[in-house]
ModelCIF file with pLDDT and N, C-alpha, C, O atoms, coordinates in Angstrom:
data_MODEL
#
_entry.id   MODEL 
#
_entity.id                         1 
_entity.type                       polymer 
_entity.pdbx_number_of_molecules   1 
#
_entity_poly.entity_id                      1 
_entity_poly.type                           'polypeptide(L)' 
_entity_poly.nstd_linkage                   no 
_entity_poly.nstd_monomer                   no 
_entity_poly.pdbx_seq_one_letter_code       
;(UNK)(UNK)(UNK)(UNK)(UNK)(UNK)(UNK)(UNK)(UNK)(UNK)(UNK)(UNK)(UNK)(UNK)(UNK)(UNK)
(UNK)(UNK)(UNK)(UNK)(UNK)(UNK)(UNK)(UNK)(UNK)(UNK)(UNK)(UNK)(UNK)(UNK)(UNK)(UNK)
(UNK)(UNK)(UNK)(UNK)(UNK)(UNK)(UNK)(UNK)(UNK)(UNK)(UNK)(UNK)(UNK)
;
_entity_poly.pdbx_seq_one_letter_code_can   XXXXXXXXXXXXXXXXXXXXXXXXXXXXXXXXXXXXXXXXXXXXX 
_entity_poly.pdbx_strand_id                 A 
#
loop_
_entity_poly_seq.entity_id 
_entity_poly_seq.num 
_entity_poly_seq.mon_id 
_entity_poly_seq.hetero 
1 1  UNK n 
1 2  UNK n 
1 3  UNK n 
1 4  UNK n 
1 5  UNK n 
1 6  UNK n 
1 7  UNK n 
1 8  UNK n 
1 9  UNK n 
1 10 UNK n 
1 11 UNK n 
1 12 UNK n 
1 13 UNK n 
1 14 UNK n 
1 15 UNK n 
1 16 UNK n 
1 17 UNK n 
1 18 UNK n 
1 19 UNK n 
1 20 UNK n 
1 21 UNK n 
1 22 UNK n 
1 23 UNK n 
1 24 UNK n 
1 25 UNK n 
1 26 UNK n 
1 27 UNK n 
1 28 UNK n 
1 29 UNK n 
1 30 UNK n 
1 31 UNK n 
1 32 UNK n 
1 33 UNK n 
1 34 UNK n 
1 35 UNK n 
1 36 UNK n 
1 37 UNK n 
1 38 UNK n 
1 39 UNK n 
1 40 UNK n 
1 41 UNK n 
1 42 UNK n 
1 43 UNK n 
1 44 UNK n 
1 45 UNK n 
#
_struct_asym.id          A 
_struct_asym.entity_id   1 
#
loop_
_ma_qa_metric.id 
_ma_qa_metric.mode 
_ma_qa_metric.name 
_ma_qa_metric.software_group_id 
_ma_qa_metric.type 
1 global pLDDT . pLDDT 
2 local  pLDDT . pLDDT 
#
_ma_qa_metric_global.metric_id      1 
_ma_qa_metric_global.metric_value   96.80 
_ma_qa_metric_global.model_id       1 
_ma_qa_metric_global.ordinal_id     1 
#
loop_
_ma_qa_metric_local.label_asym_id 
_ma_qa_metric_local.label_comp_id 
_ma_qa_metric_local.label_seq_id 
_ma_qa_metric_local.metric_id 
_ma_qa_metric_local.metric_value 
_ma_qa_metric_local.model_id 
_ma_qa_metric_local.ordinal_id 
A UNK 1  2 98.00 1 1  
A UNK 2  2 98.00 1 2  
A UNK 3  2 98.00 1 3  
A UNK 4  2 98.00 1 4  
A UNK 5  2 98.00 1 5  
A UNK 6  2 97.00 1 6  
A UNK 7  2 97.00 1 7  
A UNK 8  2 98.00 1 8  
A UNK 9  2 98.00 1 9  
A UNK 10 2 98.00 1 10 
A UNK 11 2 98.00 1 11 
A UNK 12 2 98.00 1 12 
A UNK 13 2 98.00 1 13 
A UNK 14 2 98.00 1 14 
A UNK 15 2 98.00 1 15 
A UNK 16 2 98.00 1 16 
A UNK 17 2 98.00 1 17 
A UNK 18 2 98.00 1 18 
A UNK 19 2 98.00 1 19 
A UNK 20 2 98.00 1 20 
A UNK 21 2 97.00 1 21 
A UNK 22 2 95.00 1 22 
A UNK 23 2 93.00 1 23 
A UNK 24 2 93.00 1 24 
A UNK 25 2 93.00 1 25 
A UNK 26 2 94.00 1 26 
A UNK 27 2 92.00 1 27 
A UNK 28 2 94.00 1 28 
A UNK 29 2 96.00 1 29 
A UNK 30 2 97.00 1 30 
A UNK 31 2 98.00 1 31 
A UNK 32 2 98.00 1 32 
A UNK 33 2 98.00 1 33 
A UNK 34 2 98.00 1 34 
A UNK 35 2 98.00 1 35 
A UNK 36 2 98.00 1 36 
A UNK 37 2 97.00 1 37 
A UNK 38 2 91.00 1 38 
A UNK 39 2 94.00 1 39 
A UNK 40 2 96.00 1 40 
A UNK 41 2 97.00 1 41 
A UNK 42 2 97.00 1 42 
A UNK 43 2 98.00 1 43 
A UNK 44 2 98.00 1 44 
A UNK 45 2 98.00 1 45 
#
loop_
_atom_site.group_PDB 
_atom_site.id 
_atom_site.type_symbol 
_atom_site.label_atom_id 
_atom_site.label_alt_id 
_atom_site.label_comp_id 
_atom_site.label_asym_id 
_atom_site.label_entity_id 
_atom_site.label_seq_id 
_atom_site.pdbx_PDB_ins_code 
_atom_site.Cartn_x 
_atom_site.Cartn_y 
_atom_site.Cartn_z 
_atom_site.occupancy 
_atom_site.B_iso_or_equiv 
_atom_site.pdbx_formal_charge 
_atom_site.auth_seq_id 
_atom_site.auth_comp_id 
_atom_site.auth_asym_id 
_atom_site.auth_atom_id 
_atom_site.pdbx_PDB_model_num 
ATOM 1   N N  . UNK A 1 1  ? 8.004  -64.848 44.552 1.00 98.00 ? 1  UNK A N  1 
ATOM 2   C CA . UNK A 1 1  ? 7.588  -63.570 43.971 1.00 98.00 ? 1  UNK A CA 1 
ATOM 3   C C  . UNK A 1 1  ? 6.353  -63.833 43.124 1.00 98.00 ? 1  UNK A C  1 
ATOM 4   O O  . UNK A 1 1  ? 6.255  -64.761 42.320 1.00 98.00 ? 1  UNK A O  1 
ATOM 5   N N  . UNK A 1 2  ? 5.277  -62.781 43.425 1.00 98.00 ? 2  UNK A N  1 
ATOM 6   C CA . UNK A 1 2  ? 3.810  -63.509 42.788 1.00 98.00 ? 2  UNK A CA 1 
ATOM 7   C C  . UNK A 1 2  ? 3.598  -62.044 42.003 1.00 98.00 ? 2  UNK A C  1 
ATOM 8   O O  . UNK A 1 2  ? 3.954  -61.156 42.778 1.00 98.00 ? 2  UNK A O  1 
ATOM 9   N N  . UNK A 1 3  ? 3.112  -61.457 40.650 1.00 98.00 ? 3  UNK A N  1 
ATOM 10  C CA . UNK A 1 3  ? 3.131  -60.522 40.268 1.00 98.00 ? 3  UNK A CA 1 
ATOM 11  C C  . UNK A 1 3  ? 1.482  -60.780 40.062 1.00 98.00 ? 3  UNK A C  1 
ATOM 12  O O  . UNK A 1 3  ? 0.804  -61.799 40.190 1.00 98.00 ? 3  UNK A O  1 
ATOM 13  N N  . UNK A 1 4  ? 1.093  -59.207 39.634 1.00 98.00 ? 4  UNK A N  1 
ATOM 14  C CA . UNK A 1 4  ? -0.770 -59.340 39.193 1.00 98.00 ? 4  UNK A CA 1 
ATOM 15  C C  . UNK A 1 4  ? -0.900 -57.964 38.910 1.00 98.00 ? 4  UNK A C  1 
ATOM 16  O O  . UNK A 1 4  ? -0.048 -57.237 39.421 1.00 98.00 ? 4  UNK A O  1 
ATOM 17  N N  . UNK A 1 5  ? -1.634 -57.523 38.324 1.00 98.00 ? 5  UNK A N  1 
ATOM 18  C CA . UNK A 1 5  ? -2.116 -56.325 37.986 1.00 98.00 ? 5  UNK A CA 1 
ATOM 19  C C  . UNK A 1 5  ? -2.206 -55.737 36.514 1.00 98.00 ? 5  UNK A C  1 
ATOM 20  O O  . UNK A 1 5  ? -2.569 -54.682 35.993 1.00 98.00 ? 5  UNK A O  1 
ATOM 21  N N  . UNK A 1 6  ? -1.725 -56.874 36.139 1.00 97.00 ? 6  UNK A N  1 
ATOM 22  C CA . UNK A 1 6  ? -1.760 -56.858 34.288 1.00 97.00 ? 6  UNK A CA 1 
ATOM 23  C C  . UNK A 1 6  ? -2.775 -56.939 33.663 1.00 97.00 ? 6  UNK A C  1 
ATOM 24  O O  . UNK A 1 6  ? -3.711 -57.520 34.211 1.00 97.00 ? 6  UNK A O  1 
ATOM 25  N N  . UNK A 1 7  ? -2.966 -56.382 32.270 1.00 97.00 ? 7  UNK A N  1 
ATOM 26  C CA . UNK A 1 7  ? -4.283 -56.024 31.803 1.00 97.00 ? 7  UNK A CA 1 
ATOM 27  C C  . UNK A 1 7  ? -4.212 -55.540 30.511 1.00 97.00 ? 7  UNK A C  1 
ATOM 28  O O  . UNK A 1 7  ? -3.173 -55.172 29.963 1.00 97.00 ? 7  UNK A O  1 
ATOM 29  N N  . UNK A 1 8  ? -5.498 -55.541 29.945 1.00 98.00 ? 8  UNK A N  1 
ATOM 30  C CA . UNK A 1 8  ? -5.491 -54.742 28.707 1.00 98.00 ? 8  UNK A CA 1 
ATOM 31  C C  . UNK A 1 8  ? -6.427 -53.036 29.328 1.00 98.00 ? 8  UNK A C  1 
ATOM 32  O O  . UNK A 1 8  ? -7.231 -52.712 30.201 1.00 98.00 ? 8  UNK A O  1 
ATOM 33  N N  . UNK A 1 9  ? -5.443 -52.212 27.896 1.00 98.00 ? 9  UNK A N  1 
ATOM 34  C CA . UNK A 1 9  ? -5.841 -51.051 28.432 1.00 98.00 ? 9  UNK A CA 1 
ATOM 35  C C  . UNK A 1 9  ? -5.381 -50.212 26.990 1.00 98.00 ? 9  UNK A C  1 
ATOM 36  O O  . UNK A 1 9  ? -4.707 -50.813 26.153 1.00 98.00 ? 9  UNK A O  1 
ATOM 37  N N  . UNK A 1 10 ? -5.678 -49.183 26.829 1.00 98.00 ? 10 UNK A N  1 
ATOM 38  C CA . UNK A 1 10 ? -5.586 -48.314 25.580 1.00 98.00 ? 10 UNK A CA 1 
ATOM 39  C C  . UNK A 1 10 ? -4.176 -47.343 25.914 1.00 98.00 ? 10 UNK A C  1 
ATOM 40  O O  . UNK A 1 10 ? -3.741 -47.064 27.031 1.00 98.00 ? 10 UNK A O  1 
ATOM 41  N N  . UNK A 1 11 ? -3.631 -46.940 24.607 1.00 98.00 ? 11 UNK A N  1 
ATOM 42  C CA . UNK A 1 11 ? -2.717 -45.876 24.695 1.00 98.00 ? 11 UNK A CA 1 
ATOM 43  C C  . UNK A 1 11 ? -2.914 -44.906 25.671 1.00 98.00 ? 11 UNK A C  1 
ATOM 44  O O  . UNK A 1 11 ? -4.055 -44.457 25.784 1.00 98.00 ? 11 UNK A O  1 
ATOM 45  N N  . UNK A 1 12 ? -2.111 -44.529 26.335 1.00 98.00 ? 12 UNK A N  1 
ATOM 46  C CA . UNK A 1 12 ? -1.752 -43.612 27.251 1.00 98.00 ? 12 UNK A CA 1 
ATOM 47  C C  . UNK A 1 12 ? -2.613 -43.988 28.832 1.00 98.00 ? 12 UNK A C  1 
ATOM 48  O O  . UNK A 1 12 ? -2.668 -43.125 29.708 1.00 98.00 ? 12 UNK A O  1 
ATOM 49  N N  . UNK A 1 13 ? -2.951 -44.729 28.933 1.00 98.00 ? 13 UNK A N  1 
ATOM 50  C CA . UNK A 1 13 ? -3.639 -45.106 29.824 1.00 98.00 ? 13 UNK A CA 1 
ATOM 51  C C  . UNK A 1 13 ? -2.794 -45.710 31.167 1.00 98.00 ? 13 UNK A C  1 
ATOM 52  O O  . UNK A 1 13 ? -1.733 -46.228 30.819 1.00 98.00 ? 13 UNK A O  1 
ATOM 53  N N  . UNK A 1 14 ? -2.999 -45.746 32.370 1.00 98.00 ? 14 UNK A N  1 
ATOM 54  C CA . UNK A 1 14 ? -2.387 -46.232 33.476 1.00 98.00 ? 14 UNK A CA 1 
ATOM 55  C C  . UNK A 1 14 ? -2.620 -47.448 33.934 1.00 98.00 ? 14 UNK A C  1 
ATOM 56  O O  . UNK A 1 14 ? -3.813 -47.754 33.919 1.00 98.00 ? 14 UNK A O  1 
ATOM 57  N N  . UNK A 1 15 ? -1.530 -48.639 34.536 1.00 98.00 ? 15 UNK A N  1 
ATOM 58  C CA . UNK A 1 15 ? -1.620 -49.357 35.178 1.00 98.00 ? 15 UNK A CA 1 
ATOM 59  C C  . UNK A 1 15 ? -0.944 -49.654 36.143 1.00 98.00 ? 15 UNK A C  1 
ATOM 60  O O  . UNK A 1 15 ? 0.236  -49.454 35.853 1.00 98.00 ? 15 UNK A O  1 
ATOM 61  N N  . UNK A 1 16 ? -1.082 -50.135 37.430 1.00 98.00 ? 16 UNK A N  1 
ATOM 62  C CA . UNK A 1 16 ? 0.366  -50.398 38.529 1.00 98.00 ? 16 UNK A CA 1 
ATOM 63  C C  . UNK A 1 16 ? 0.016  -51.817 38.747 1.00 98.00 ? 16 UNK A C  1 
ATOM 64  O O  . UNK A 1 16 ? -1.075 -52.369 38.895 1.00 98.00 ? 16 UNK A O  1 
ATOM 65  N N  . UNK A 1 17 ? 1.753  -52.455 38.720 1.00 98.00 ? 17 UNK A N  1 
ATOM 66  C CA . UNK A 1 17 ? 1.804  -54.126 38.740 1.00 98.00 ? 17 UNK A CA 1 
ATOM 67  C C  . UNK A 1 17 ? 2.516  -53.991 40.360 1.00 98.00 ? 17 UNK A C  1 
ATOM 68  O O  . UNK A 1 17 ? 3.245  -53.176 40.926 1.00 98.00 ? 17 UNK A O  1 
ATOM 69  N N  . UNK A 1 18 ? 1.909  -55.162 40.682 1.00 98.00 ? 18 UNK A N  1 
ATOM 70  C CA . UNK A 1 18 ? 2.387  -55.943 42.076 1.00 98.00 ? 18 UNK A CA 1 
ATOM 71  C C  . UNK A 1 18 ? 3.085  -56.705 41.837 1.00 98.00 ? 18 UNK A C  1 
ATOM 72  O O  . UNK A 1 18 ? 2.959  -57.347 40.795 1.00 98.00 ? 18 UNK A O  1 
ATOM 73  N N  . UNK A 1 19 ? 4.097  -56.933 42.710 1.00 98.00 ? 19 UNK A N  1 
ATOM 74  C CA . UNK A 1 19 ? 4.660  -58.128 42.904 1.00 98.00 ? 19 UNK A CA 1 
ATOM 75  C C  . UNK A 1 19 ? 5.126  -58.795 44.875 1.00 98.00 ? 19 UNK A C  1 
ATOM 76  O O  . UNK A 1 19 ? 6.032  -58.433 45.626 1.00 98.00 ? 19 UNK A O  1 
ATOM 77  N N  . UNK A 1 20 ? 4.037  -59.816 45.062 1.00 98.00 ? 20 UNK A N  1 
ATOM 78  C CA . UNK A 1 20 ? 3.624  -59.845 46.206 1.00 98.00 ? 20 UNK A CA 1 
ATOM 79  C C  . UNK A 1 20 ? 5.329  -60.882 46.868 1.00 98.00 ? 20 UNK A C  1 
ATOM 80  O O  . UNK A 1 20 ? 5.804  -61.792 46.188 1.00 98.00 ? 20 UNK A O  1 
ATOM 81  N N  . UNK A 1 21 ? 5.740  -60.590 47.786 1.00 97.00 ? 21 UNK A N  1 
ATOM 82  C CA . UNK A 1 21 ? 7.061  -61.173 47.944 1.00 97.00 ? 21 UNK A CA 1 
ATOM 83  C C  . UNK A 1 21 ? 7.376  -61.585 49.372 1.00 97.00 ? 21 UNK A C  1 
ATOM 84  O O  . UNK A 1 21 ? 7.117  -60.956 50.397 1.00 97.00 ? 21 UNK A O  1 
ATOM 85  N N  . UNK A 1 22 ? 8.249  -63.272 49.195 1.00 95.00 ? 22 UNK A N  1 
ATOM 86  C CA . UNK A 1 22 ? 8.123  -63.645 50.182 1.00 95.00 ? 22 UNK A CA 1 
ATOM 87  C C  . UNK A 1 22 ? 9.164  -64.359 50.400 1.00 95.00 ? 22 UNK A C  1 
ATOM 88  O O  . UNK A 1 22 ? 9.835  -64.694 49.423 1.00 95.00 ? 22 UNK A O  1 
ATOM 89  N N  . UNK A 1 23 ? 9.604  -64.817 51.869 1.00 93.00 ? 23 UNK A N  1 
ATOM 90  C CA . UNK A 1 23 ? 10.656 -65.630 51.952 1.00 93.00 ? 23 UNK A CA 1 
ATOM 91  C C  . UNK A 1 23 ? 12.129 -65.205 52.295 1.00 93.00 ? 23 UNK A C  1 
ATOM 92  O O  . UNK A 1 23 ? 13.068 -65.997 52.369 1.00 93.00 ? 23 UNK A O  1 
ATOM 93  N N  . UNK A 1 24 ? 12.248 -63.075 52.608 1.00 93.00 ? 24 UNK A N  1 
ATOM 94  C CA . UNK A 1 24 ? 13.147 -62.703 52.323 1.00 93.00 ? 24 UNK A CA 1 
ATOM 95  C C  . UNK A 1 24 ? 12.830 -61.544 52.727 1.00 93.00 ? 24 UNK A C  1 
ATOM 96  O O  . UNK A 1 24 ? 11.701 -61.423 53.204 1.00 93.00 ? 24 UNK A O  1 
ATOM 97  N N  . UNK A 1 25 ? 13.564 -60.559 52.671 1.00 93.00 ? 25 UNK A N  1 
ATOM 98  C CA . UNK A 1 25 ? 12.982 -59.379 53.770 1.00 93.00 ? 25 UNK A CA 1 
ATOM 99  C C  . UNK A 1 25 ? 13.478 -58.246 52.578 1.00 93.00 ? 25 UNK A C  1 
ATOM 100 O O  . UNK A 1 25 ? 14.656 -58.042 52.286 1.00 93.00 ? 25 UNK A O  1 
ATOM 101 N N  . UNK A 1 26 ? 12.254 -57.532 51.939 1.00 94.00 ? 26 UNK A N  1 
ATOM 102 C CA . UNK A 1 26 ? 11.927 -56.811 50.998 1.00 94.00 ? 26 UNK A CA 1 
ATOM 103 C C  . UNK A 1 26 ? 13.015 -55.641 51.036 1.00 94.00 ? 26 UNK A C  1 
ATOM 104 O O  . UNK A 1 26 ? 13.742 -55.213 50.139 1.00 94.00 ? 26 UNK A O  1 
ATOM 105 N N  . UNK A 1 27 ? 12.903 -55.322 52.180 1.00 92.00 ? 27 UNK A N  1 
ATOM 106 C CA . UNK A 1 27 ? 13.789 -53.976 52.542 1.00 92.00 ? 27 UNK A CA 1 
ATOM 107 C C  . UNK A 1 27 ? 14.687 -53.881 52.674 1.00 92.00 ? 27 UNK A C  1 
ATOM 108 O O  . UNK A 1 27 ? 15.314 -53.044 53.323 1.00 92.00 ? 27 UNK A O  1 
ATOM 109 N N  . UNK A 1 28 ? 15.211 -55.273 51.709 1.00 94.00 ? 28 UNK A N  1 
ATOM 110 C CA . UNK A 1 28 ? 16.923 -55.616 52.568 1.00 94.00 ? 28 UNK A CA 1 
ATOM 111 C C  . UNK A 1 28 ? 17.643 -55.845 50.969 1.00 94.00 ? 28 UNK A C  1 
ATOM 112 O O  . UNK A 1 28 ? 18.834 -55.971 50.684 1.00 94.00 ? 28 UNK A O  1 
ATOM 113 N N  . UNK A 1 29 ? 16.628 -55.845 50.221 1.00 96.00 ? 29 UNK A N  1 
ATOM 114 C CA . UNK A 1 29 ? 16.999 -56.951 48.756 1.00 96.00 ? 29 UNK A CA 1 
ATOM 115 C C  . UNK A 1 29 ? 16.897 -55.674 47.532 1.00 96.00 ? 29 UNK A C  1 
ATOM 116 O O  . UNK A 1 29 ? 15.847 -55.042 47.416 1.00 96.00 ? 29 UNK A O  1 
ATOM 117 N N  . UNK A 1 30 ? 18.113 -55.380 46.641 1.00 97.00 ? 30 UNK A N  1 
ATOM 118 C CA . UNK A 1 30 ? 17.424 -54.812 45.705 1.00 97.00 ? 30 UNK A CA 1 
ATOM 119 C C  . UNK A 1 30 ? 16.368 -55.719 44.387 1.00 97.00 ? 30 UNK A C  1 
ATOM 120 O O  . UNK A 1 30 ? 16.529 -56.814 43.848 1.00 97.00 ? 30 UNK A O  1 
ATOM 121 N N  . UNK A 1 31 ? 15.518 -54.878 44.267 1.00 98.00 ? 31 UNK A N  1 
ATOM 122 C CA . UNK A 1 31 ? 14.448 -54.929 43.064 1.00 98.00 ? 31 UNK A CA 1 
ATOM 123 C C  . UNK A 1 31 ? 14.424 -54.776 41.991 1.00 98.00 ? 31 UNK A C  1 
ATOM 124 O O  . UNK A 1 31 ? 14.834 -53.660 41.676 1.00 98.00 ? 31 UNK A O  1 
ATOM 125 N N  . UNK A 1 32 ? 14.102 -55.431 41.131 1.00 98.00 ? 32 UNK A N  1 
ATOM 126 C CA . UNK A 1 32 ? 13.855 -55.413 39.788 1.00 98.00 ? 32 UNK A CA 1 
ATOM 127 C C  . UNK A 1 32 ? 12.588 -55.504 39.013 1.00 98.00 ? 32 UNK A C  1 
ATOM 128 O O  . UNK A 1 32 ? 11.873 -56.458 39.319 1.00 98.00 ? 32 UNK A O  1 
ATOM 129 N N  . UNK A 1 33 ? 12.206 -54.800 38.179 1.00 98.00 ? 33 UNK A N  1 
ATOM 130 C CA . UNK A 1 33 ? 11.276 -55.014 36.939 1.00 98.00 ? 33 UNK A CA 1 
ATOM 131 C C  . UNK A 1 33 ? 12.103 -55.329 35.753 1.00 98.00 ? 33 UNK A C  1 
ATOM 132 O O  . UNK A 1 33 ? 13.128 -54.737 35.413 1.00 98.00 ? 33 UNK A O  1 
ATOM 133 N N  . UNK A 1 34 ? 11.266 -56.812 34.883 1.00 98.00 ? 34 UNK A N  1 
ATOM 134 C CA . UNK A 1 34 ? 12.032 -56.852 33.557 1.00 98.00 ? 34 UNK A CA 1 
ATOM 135 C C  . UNK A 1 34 ? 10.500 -56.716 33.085 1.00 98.00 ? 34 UNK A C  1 
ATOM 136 O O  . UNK A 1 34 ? 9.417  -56.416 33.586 1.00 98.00 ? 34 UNK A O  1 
ATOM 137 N N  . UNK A 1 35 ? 11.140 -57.195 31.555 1.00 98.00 ? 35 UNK A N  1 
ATOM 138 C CA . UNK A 1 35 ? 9.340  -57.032 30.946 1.00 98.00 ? 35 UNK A CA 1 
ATOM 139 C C  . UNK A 1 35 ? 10.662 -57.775 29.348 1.00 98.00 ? 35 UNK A C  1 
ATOM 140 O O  . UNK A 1 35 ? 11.782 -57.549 28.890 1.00 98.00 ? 35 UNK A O  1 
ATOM 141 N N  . UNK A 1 36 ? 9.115  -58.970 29.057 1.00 98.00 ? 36 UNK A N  1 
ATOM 142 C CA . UNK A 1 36 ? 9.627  -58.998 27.591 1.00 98.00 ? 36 UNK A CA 1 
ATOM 143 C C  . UNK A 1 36 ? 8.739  -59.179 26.676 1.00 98.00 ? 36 UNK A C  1 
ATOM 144 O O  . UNK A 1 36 ? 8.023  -60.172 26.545 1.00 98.00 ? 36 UNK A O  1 
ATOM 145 N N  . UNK A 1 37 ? 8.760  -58.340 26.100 1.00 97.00 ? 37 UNK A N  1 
ATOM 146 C CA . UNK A 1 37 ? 7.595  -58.711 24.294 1.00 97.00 ? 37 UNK A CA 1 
ATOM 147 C C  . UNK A 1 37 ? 7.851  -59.940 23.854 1.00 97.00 ? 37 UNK A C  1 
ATOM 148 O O  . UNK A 1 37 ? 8.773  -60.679 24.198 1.00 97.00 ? 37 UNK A O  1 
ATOM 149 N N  . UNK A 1 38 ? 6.649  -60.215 22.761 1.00 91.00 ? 38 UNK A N  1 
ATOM 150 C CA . UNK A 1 38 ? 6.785  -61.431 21.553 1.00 91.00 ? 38 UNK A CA 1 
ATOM 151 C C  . UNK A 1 38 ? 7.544  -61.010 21.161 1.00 91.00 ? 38 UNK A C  1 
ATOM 152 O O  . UNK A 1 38 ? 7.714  -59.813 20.930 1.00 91.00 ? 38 UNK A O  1 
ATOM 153 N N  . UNK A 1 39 ? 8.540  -62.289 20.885 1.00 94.00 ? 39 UNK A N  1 
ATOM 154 C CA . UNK A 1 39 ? 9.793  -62.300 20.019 1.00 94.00 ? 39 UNK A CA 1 
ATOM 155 C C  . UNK A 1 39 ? 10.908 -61.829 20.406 1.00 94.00 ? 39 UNK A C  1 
ATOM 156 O O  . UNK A 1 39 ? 12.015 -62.009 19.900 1.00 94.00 ? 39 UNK A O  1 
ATOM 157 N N  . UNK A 1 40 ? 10.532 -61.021 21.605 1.00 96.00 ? 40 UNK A N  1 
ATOM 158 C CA . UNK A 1 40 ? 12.004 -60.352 22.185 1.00 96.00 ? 40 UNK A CA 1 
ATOM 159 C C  . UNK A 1 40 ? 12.604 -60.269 23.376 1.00 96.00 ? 40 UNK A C  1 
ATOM 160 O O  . UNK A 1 40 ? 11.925 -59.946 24.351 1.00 96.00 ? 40 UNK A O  1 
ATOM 161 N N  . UNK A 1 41 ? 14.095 -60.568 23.523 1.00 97.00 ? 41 UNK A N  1 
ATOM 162 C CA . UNK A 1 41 ? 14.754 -60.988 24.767 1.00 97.00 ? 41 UNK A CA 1 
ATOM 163 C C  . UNK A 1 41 ? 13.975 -60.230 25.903 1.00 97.00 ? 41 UNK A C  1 
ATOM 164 O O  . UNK A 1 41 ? 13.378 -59.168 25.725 1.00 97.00 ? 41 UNK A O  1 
ATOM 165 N N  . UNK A 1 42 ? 14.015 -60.564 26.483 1.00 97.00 ? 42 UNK A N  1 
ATOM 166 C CA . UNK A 1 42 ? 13.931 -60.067 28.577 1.00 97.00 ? 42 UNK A CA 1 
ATOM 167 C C  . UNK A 1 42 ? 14.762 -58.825 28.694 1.00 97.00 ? 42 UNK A C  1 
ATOM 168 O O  . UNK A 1 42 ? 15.984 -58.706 28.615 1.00 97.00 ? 42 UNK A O  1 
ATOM 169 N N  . UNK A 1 43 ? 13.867 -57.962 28.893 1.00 98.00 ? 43 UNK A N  1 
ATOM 170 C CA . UNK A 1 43 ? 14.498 -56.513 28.811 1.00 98.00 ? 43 UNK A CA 1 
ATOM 171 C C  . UNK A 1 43 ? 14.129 -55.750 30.671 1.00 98.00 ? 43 UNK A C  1 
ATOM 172 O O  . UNK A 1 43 ? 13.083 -55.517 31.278 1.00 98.00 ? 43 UNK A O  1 
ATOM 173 N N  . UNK A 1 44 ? 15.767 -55.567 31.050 1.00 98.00 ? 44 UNK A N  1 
ATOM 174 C CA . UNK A 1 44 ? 15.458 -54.684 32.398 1.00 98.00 ? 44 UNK A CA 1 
ATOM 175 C C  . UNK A 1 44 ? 14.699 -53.372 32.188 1.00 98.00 ? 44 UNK A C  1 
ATOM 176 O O  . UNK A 1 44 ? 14.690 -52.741 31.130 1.00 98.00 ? 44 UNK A O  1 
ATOM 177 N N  . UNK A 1 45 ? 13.940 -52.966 33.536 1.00 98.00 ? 45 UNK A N  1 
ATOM 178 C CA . UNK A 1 45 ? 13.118 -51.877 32.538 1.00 98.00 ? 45 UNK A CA 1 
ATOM 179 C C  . UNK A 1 45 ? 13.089 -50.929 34.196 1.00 98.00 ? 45 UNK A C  1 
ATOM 180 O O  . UNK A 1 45 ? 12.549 -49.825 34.266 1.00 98.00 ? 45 UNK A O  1 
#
């Protein structure tokens, strides 16, 4: 799993992240996004 599309950007502003995936058949697997801040646990999102 290769992610990219991250960035700096201002309040309210848009971004869409990739995550390029391999080895396994996408359409078969459920998906996840986590995301974690400084200082703070790994949050499902």
């Amino acid at each position: 799993l290769v992610e990219s599309g991250g960035g700096l950007v201002q309040p309210g502003e848009s971004l869409k992240l990739s995550c390029a995936a391999s080895g396994f058949i996408l359409s078969s697997a459920d998906m996840h996004w986590y995301r974690q801040a400084p200082g703070k646990e790994r949050e499902w999102v």
